[in-house]
C-alpha atoms as a PDB file:
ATOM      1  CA  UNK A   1      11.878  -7.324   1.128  1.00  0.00           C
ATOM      2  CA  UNK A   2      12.700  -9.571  -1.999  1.00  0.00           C
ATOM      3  CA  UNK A   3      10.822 -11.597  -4.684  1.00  0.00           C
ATOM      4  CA  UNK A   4      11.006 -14.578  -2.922  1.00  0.00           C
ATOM      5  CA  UNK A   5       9.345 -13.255   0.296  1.00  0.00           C
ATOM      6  CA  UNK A   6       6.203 -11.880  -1.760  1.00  0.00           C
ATOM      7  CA  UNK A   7       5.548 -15.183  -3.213  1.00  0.00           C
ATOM      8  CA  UNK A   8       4.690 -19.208  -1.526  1.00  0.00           C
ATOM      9  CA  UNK A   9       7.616 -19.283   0.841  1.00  0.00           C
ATOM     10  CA  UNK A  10       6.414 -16.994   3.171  1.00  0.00           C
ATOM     11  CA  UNK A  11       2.938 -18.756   3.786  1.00  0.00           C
ATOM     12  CA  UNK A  12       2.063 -22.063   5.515  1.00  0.00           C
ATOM     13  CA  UNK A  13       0.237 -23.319   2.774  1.00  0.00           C
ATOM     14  CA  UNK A  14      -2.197 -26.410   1.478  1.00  0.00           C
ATOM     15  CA  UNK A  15      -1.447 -27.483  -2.280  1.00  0.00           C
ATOM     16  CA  UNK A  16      -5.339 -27.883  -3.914  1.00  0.00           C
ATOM     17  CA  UNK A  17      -5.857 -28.797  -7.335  1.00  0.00           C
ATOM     18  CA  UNK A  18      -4.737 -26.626 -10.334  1.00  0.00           C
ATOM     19  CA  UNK A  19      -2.003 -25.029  -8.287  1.00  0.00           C
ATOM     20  CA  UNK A  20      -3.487 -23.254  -6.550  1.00  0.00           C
ATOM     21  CA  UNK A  21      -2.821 -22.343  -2.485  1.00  0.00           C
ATOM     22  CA  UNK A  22      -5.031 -22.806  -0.032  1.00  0.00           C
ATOM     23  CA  UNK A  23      -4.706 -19.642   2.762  1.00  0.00           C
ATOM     24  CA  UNK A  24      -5.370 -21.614   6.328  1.00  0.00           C
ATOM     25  CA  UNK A  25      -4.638 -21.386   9.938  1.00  0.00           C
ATOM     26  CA  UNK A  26      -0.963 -22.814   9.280  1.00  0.00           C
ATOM     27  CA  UNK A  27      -1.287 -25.030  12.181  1.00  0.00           C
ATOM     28  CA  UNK A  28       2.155 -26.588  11.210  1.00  0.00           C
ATOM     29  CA  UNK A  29       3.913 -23.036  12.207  1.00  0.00           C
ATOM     30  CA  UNK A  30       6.697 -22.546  14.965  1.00  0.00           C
ATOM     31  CA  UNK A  31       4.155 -19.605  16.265  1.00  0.00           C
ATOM     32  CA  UNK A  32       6.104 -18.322  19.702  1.00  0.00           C
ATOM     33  CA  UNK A  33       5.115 -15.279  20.553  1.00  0.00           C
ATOM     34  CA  UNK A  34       6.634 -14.957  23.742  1.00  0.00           C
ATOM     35  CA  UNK A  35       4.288 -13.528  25.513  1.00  0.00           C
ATOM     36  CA  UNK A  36       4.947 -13.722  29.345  1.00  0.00           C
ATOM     37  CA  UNK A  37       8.426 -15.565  28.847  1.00  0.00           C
ATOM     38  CA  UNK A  38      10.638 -12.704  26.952  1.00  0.00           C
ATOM     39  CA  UNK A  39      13.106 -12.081  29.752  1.00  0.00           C
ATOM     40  CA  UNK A  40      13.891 -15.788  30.117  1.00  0.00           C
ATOM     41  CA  UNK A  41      14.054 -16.061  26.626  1.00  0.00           C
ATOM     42  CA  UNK A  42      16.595 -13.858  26.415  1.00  0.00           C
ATOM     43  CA  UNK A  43      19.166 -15.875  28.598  1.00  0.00           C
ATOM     44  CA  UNK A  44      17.838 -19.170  26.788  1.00  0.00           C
ATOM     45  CA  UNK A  45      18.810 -17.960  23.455  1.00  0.00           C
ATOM     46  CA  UNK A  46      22.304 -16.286  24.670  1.00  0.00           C
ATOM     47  CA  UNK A  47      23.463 -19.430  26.711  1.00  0.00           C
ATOM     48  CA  UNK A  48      21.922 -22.166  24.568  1.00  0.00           C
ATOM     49  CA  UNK A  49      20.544 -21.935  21.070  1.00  0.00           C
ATOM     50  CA  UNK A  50      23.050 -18.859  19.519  1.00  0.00           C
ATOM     51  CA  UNK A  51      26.135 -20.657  20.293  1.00  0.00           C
ATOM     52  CA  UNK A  52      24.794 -24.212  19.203  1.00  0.00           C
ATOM     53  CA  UNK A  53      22.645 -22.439  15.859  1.00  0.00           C
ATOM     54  CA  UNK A  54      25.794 -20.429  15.100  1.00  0.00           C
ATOM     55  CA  UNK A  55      27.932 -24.465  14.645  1.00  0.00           C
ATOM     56  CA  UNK A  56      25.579 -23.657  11.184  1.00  0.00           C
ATOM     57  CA  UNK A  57      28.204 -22.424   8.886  1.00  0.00           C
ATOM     58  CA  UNK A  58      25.298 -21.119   6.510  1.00  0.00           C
ATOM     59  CA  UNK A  59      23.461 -19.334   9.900  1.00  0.00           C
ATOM     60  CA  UNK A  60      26.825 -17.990  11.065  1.00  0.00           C
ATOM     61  CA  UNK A  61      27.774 -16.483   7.481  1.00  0.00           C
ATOM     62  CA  UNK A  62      24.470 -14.584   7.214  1.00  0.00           C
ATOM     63  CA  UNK A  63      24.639 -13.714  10.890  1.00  0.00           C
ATOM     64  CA  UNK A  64      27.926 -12.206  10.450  1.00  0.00           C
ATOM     65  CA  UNK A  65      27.461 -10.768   7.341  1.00  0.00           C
ATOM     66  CA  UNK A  66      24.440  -9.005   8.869  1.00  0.00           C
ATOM     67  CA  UNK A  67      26.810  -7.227  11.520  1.00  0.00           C
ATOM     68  CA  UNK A  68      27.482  -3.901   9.322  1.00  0.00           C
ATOM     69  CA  UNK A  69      23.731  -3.337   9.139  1.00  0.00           C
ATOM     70  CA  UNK A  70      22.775  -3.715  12.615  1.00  0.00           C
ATOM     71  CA  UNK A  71      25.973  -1.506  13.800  1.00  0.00           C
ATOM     72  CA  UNK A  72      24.372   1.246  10.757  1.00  0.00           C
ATOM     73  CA  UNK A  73      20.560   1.049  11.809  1.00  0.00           C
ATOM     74  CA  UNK A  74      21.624   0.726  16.095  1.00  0.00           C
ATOM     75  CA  UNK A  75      23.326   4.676  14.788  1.00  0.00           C
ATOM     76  CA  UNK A  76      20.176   5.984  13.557  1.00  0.00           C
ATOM     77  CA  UNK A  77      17.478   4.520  15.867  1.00  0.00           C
ATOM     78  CA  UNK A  78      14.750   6.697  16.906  1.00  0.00           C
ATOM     79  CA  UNK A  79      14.758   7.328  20.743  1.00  0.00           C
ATOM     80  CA  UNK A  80      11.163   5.282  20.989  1.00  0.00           C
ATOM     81  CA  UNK A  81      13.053   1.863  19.893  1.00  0.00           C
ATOM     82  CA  UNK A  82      15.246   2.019  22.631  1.00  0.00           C
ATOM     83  CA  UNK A  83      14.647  -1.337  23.816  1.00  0.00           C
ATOM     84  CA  UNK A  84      15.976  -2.598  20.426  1.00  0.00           C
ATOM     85  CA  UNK A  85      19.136  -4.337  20.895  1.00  0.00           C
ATOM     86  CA  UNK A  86      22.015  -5.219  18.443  1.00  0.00           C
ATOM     87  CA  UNK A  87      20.395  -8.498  18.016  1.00  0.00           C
ATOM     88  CA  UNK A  88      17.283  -7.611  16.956  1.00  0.00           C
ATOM     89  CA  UNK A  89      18.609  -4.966  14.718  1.00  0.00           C
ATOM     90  CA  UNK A  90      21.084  -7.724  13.088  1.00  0.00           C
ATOM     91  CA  UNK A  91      17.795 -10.493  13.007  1.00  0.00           C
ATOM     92  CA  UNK A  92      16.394  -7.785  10.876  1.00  0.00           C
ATOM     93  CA  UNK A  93      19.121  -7.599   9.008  1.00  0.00           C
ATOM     94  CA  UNK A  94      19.329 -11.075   8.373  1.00  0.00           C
ATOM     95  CA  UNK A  95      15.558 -11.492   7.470  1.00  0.00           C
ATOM     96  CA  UNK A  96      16.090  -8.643   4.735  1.00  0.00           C
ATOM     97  CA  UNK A  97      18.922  -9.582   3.651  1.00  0.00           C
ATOM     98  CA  UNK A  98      19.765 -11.204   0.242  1.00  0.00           C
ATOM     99  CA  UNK A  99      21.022 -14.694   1.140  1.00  0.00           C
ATOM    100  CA  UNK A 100      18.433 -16.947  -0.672  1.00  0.00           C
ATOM    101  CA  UNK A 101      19.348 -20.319   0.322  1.00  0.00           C
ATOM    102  CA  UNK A 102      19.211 -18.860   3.638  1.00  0.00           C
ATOM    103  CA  UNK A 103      16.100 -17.260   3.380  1.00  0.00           C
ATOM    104  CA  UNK A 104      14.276 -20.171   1.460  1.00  0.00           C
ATOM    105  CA  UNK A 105      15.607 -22.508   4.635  1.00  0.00           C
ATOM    106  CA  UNK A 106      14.310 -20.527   7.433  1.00  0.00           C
ATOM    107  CA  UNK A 107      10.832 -19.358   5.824  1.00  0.00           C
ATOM    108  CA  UNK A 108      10.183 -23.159   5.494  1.00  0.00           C
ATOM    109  CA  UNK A 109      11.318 -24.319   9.064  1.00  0.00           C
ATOM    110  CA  UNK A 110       9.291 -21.597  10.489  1.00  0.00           C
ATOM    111  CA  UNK A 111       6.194 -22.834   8.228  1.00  0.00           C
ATOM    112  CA  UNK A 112       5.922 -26.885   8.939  1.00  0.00           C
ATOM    113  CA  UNK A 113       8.498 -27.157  12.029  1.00  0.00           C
ATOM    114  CA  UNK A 114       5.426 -26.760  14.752  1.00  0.00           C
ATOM    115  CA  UNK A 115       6.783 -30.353  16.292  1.00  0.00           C
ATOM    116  CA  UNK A 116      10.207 -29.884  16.032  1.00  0.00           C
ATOM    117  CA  UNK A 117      10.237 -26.805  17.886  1.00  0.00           C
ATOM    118  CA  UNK A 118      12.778 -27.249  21.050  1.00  0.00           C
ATOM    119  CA  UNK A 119      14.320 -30.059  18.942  1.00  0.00           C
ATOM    120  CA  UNK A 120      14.790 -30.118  15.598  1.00  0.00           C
ATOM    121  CA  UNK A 121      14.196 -26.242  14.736  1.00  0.00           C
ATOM    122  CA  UNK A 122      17.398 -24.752  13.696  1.00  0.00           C
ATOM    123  CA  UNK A 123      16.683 -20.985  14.415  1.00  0.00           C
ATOM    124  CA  UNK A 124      15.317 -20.846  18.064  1.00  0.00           C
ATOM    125  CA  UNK A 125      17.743 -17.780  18.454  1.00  0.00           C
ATOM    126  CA  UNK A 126      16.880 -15.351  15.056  1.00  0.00           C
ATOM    127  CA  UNK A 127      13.156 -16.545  15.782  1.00  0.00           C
ATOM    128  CA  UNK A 128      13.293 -15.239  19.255  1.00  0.00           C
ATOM    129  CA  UNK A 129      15.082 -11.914  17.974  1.00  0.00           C
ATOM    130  CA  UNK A 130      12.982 -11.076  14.839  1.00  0.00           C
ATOM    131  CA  UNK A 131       9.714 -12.055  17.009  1.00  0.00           C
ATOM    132  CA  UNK A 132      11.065  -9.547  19.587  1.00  0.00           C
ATOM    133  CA  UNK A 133      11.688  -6.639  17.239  1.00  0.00           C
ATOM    134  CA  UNK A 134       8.607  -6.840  15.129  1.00  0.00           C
ATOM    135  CA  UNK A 135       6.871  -6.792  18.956  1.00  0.00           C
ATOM    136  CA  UNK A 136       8.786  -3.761  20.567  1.00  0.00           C
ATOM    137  CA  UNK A 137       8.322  -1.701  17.261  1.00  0.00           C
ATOM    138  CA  UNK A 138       5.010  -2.515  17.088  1.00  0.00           C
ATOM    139  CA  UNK A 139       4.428  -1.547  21.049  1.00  0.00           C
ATOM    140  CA  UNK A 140       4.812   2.429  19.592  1.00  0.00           C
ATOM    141  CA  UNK A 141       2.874   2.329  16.340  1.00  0.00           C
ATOM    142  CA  UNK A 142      -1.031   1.857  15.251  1.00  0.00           C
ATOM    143  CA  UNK A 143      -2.537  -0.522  13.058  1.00  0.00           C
ATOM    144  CA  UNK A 144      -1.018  -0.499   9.517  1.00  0.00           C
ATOM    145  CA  UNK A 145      -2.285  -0.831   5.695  1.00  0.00           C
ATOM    146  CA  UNK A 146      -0.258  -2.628   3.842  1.00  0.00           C
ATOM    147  CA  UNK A 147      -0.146  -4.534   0.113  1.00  0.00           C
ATOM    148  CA  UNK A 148       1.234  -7.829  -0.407  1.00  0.00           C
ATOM    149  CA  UNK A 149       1.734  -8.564  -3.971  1.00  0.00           C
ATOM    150  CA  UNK A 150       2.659 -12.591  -5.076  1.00  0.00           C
ATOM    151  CA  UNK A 151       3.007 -14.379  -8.604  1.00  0.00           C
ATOM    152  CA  UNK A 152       1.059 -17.180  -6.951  1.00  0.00           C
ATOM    153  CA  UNK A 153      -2.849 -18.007  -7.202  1.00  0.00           C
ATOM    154  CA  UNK A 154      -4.175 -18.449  -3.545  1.00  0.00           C
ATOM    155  CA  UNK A 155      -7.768 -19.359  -2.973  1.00  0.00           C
ATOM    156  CA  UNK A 156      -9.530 -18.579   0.270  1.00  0.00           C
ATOM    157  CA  UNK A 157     -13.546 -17.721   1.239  1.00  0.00           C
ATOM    158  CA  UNK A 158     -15.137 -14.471   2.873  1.00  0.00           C
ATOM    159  CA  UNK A 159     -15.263 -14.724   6.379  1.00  0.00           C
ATOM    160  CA  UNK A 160     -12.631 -17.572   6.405  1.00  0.00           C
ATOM    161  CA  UNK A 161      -9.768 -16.764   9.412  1.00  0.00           C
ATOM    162  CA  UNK A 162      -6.178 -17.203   8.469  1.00  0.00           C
ATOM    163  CA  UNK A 163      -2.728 -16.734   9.578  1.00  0.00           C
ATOM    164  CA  UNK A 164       0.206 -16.538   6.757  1.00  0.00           C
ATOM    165  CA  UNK A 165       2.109 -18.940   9.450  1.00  0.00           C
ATOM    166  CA  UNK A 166       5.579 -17.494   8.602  1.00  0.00           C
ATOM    167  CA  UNK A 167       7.702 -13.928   8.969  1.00  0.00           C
ATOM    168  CA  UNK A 168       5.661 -12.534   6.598  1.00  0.00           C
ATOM    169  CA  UNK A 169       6.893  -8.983   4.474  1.00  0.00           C
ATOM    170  CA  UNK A 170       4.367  -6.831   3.498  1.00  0.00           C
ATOM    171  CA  UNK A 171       4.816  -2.630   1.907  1.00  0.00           C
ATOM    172  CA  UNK A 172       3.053   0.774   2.814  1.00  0.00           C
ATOM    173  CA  UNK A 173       2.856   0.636  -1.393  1.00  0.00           C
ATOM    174  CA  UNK A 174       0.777  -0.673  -3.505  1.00  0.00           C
ATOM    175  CA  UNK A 175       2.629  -0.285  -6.148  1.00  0.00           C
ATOM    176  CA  UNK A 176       5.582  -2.793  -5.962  1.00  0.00           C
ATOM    177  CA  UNK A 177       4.164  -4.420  -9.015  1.00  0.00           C
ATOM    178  CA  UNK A 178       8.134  -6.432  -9.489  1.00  0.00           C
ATOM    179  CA  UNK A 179       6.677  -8.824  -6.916  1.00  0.00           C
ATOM    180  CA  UNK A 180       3.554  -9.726  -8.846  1.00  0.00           C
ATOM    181  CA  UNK A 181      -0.337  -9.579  -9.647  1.00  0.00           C
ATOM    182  CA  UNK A 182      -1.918 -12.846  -9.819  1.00  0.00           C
ATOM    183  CA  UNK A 183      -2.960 -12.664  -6.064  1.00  0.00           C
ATOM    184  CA  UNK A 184      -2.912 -10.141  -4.015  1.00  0.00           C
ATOM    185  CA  UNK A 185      -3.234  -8.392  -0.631  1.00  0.00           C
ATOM    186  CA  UNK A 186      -4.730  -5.602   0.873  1.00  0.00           C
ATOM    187  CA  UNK A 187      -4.088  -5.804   4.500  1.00  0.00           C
ATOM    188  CA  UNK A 188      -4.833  -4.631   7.786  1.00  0.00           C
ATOM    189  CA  UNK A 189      -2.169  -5.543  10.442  1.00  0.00           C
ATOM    190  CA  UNK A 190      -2.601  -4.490  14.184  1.00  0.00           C
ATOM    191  CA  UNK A 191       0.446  -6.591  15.079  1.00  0.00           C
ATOM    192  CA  UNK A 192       3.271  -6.458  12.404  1.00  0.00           C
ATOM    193  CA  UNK A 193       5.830  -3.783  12.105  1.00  0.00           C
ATOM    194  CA  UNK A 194       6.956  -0.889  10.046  1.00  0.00           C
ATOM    195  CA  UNK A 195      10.482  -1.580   9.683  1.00  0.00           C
ATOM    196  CA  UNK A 196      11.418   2.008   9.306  1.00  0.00           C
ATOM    197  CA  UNK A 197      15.165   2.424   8.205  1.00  0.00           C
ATOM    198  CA  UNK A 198      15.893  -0.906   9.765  1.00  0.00           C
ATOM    199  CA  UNK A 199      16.267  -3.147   6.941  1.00  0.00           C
ATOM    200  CA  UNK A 200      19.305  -3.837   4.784  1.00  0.00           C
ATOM    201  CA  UNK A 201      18.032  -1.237   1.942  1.00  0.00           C
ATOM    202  CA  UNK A 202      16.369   1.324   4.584  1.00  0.00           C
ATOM    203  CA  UNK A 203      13.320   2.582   3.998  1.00  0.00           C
ATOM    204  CA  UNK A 204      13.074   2.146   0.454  1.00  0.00           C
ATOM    205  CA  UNK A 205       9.935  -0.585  -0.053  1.00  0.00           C
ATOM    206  CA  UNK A 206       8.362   0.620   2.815  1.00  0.00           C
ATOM    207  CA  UNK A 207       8.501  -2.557   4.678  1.00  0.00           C
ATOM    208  CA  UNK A 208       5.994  -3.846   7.418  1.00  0.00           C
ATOM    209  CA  UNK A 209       6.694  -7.248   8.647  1.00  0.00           C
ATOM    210  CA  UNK A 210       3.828  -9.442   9.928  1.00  0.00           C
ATOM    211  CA  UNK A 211       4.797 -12.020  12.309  1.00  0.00           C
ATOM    212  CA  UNK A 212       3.317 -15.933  11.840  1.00  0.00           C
ATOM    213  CA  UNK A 213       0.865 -15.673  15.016  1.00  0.00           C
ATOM    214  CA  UNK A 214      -1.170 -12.824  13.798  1.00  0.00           C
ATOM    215  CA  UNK A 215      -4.724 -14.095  12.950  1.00  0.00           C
ATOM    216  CA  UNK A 216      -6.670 -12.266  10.445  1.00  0.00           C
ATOM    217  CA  UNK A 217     -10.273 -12.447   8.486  1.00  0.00           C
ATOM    218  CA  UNK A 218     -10.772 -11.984   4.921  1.00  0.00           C
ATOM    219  CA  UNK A 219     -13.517  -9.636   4.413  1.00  0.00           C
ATOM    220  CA  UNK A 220     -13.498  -9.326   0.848  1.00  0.00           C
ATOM    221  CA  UNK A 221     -12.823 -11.229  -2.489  1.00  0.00           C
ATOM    222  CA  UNK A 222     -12.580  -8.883  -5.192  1.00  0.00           C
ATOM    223  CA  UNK A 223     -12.181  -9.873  -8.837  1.00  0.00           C
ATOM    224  CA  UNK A 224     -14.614  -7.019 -10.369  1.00  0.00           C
ATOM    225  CA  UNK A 225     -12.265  -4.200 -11.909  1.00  0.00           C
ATOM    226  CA  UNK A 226     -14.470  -1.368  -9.673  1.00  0.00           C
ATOM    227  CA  UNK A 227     -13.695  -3.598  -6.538  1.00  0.00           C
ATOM    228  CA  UNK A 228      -9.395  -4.031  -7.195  1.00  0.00           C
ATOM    229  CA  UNK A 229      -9.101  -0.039  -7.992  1.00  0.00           C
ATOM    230  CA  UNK A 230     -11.156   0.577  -4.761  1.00  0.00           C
ATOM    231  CA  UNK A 231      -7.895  -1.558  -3.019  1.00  0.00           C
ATOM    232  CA  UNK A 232      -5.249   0.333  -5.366  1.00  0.00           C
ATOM    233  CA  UNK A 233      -4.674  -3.024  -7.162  1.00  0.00           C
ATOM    234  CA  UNK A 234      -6.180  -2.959 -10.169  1.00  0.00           C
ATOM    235  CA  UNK A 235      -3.778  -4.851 -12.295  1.00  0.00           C
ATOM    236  CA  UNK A 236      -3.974  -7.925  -9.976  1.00  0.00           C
ATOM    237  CA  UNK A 237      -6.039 -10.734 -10.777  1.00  0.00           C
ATOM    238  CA  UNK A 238      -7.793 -11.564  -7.207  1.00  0.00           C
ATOM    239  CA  UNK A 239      -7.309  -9.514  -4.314  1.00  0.00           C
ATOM    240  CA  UNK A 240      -8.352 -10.568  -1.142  1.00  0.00           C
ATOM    241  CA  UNK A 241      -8.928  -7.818   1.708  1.00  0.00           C
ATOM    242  CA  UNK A 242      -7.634  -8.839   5.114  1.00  0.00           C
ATOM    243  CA  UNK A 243      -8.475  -7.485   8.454  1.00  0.00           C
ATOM    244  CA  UNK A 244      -6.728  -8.285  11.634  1.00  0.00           C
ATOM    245  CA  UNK A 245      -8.482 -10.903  14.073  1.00  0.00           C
ATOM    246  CA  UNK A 246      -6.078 -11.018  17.062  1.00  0.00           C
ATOM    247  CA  UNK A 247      -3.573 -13.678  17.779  1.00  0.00           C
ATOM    248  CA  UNK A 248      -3.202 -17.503  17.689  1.00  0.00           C
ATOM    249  CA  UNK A 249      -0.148 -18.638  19.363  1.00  0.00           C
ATOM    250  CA  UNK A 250      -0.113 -22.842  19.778  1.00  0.00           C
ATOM    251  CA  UNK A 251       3.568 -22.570  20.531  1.00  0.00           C
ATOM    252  CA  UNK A 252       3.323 -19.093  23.110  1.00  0.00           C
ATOM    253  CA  UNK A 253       6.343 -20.054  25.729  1.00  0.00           C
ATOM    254  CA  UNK A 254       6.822 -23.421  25.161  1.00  0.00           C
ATOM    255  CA  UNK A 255      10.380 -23.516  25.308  1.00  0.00           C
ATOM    256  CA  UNK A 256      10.848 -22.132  29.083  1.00  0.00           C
ATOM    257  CA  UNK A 257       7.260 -24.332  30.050  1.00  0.00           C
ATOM    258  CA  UNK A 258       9.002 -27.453  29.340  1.00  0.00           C
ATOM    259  CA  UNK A 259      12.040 -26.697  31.328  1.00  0.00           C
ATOM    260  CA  UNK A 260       9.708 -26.200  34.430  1.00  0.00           C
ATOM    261  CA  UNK A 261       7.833 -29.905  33.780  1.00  0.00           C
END
């Protein structure tokens, strides 16, 4: 988890007057999550999009350079993320990694590519993978509270549902206070990850990664001092309290139902 991922890039986001953000649904977001199409997924990606995504000399230099990770966290997985493969260990490596251009590329496509997806969309296979892993660590952990800190101002209402529309990294701690305190996030996530040791610097930041179908509700808008210390972010300027809602998946298996039409 980087600056760059606690800040616009990682949200599908309206521009309203001022500067500010508008949080929405992010109905513009390459949302797969898979859901009864992971098994023929995984031959899809192998025999299709990895060999033509990795012609990408950008894709295939991160991918690569992601190798030493994956081979280091595949040696010290716990025996309940035994379904997680070399792939998803090395999409996790990729995600965390510290190739900005790379980053900044594949944030946005996942954000506004909703109608290129199958065409267009460059990262069919570290989409697939990073979906996957976020889903089969999630299958043996609860819920999670988590802080999101960003040098952006976001505006949103109470009650309003929202999805952040993108891979979207997220800490146990409160206190990361390098990645900012104009808005900020207190969070409860019933379908992102912890990313345990995982990551390119391990454990270290505490990382929980939320993927772009998750749906949640904000439930509180706090700008009172009383109300940001009773979220352990009292230095922020706004901090909006989010509560999971479920999913919202416009994209679920689209891929695999188009090659049956």
């Amino acid at each position: 988890m980087k600056t760059n991922r606690l800040t616009l890039t990682s949200l599908c986001l309206l521009l309203v007057k001022n500067g500010r953000i508008a949080l929405s649904m992010s109905e513009q977001s390459v949302d797969d999550m898979y859901s009864t199409c992971s098994e023929t997924m995984v031959g899809n990606v192998k025999n299709k999009y990895f060999t033509k995504e990795t012609k990408s000399d950008l894709f295939k230099k991160v991918w690569q350079g992601a190798e030493k990770c994956a081979n280091k966290s595949l040696s010290r997985k716990d025996k309940e993320d035994k379904a997680l493969t070399k792939d998803h260990m090395q999409a996790i490596c990729v995600y965390t990694g510290n190739n900005d251009q790379f980053y900044e590329k594949f944030n946005k496509a996942v954000r506004t590519e909703h109608k290129g997806y199958g065409s267009s969309f460059q990262y069919h296979s570290l989409h697939f993978w990073l979906t996957r892993a976020v889903q089969i660590l999630c299958k043996n952990q609860n819920c999670h509270e988590t802080y999101r800190r960003t040098k952006t101002e976001f505006v949103g209402k109470v009650n309003q549902e929202i999805r952040f529309g993108a891979f979207t990294s997220t800490s146990k701690l409160p206190s990361l206070t390098k990645f900012g305190h104009i808005t900020c996030f207190k969070i409860k996530t019933c379908s992102g990850a912890f990313l345990k040791e995982y990551p390119r610097l391990g454990s270290h930041e505490q990382e929980v990664l939320i993927p772009p179908y998750e749906k949640f509700k904000i439930t509180e808008r706090c700008e009172t001092e009383e109300c940001k210390a009773l979220q352990n972010l009292d230095d922020c300027k706004t901090v909006y309290v989010l509560q999971s809602a479920g999913v919202h998946s416009n994209l679920d298996c689209k891929l695999v139902k188009s090659t049956l039409i």
